[in-house]
N, C-alpha and C. Protein backbone atom coordinates (compact mmCIF):
# COMPACT_ATOMS: atom_id res chain seq x y z
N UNK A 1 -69.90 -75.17 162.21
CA UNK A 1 -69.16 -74.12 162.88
C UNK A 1 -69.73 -73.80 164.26
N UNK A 2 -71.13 -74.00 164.60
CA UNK A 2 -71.68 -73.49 165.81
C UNK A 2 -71.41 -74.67 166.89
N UNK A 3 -70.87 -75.74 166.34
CA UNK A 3 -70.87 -76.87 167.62
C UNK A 3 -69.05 -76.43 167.72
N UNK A 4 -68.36 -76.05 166.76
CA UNK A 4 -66.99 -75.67 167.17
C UNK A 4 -66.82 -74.47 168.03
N UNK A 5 -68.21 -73.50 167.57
CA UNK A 5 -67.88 -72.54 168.76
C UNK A 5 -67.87 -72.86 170.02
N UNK A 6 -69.15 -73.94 170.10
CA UNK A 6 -69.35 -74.20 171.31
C UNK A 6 -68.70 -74.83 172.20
N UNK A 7 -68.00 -75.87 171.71
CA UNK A 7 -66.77 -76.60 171.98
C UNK A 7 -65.33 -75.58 172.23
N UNK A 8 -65.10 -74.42 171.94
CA UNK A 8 -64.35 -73.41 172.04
C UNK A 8 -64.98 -72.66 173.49
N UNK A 9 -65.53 -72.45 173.00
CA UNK A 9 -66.05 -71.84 174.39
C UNK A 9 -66.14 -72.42 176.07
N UNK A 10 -66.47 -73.80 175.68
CA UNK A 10 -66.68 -74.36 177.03
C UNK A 10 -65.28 -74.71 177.19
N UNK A 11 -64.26 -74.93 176.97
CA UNK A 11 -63.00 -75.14 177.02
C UNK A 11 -62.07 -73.62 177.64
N UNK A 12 -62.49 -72.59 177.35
CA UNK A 12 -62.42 -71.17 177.59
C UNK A 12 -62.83 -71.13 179.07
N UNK A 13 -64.48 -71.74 179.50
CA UNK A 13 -64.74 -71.87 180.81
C UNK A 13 -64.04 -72.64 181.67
N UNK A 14 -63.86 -73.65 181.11
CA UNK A 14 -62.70 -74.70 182.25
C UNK A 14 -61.50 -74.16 182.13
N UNK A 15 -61.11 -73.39 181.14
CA UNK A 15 -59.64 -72.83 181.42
C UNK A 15 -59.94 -72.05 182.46
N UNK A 16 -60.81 -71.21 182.57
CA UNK A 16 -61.09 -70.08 183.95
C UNK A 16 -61.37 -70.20 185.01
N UNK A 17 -62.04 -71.80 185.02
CA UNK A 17 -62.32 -72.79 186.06
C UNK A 17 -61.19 -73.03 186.99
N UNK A 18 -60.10 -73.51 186.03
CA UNK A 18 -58.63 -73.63 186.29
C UNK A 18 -57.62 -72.52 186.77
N UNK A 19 -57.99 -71.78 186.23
CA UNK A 19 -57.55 -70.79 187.13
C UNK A 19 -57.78 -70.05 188.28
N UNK A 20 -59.05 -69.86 188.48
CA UNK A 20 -59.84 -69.73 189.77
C UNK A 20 -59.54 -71.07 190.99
N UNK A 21 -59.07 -72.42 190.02
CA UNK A 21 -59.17 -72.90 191.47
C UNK A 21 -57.34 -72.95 191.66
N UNK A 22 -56.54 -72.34 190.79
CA UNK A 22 -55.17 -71.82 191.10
C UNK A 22 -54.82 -71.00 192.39
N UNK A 23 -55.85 -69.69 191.91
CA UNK A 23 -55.91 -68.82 193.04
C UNK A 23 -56.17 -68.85 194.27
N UNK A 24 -57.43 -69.74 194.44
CA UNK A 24 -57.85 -70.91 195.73
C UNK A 24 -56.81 -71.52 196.07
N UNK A 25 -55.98 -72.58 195.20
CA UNK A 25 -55.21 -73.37 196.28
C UNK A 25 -53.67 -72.08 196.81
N UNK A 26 -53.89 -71.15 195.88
CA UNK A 26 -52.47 -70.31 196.60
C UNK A 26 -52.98 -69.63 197.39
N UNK A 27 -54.23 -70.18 198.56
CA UNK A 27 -54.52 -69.57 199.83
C UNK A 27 -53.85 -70.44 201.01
N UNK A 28 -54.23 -71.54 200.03
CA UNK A 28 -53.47 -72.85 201.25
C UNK A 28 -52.32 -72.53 202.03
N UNK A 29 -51.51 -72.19 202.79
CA UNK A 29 -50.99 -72.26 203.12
C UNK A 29 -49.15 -72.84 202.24
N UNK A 30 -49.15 -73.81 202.13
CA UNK A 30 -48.33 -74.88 201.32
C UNK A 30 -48.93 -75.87 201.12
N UNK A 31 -48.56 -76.54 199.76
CA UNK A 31 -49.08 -77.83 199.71
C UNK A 31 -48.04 -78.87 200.70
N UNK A 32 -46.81 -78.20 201.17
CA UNK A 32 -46.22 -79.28 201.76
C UNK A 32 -46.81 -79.61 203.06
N UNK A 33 -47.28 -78.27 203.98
CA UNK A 33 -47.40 -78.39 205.26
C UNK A 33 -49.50 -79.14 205.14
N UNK A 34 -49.71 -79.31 203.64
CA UNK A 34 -50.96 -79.70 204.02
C UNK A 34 -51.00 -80.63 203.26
N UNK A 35 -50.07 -82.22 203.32
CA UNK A 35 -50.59 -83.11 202.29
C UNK A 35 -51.72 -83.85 201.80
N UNK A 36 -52.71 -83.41 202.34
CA UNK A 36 -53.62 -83.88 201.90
C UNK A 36 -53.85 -83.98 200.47
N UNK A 37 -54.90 -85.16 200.58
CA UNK A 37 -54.62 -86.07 199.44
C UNK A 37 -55.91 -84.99 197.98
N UNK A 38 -56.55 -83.98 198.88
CA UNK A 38 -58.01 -83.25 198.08
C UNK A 38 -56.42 -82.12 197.44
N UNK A 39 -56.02 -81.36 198.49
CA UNK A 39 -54.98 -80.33 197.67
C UNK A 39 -54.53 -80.99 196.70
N UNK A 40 -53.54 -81.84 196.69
CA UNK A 40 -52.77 -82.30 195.70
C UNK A 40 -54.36 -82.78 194.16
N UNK A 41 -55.04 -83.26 194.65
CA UNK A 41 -56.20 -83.62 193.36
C UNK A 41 -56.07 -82.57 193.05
N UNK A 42 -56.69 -81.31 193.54
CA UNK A 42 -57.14 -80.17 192.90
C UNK A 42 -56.15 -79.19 192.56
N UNK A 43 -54.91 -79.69 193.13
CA UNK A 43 -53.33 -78.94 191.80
C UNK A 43 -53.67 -79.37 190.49
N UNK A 44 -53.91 -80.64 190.75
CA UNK A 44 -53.54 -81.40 189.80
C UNK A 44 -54.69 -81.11 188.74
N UNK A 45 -55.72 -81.09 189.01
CA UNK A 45 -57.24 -80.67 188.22
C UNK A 45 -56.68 -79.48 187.73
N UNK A 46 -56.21 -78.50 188.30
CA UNK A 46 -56.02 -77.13 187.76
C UNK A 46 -55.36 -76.82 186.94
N UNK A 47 -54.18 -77.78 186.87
CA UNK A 47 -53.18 -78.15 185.42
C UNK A 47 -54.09 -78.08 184.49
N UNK A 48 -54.97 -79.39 184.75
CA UNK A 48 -55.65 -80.15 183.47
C UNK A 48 -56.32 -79.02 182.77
N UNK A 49 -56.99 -78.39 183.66
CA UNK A 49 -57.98 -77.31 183.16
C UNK A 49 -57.44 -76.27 182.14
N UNK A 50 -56.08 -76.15 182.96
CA UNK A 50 -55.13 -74.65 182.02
C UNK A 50 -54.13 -75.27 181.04
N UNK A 51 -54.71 -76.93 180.46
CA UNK A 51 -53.68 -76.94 179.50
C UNK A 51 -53.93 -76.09 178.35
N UNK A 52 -52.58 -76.16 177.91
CA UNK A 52 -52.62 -75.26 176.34
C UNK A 52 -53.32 -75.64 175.51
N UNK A 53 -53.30 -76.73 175.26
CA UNK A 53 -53.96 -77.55 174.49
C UNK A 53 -55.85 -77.92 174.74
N UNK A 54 -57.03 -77.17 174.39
CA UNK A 54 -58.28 -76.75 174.81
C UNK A 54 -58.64 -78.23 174.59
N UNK A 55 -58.14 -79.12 173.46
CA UNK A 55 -58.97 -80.42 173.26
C UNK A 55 -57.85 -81.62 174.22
N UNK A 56 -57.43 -81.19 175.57
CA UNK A 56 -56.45 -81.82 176.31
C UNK A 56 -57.78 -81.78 178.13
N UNK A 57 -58.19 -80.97 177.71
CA UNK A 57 -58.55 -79.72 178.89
C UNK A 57 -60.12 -80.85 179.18
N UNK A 58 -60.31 -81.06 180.84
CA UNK A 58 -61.53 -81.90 180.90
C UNK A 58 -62.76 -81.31 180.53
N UNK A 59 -63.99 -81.68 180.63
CA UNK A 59 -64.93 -80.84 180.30
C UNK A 59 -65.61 -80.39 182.03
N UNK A 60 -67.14 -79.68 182.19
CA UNK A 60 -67.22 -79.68 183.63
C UNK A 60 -67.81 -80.83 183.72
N UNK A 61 -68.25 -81.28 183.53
CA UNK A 61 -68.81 -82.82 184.26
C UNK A 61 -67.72 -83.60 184.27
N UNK A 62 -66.45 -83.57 183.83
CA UNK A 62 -65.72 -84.29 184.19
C UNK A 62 -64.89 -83.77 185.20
N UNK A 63 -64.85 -82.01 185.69
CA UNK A 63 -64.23 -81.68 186.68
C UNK A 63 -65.05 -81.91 187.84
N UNK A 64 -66.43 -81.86 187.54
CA UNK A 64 -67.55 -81.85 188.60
C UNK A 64 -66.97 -83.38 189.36
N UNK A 65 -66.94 -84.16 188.29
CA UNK A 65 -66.80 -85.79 188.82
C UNK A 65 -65.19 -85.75 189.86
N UNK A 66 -64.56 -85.26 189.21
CA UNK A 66 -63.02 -85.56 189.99
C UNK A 66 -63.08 -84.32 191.58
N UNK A 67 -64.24 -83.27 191.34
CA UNK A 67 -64.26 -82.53 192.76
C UNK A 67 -64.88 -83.48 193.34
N UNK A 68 -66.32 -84.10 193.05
CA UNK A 68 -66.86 -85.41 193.74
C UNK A 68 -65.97 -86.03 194.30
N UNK A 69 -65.40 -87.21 194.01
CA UNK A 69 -64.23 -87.67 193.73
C UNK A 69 -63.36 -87.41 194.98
N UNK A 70 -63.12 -85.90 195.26
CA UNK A 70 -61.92 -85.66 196.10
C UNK A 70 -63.10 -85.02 197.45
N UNK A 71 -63.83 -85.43 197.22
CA UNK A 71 -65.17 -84.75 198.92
C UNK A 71 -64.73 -86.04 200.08
């Protein structure tokens, strides 16, 4: 039960992860007037993060890797 909490929990953090970087990209301006190729990653990361589904949802080293990724 304590590795399910834990696994619950860190899934809870990347959901919040995901949402925080929601709020970030709705500073942008538009994603149209800025196609860059990092906005569109990090829409797209922010989905992943806030799926419904917690065992869908990346972990942080795998968001860490895809912000890498988009530097």
């Amino acid at each position: 039960a304590p590795h399910a909490q834990r696994r619950s929990l860190l899934a809870l953090e990347v959901r919040a992860f995901g949402y925080l970087l929601e709020e970030l990209l709705a500073l942008v301006d538009s994603p149209s007037t800025h196609p860059h190729a990092a906005v569109a990653g990090m829409t797209a990361l922010a989905l992943a993060c806030t799926s419904l589904v917690p065992a869908q949802r990346p972990d942080m080293a795998e968001v860490a890797g895809h912000l890498a990724a988009l530097a």
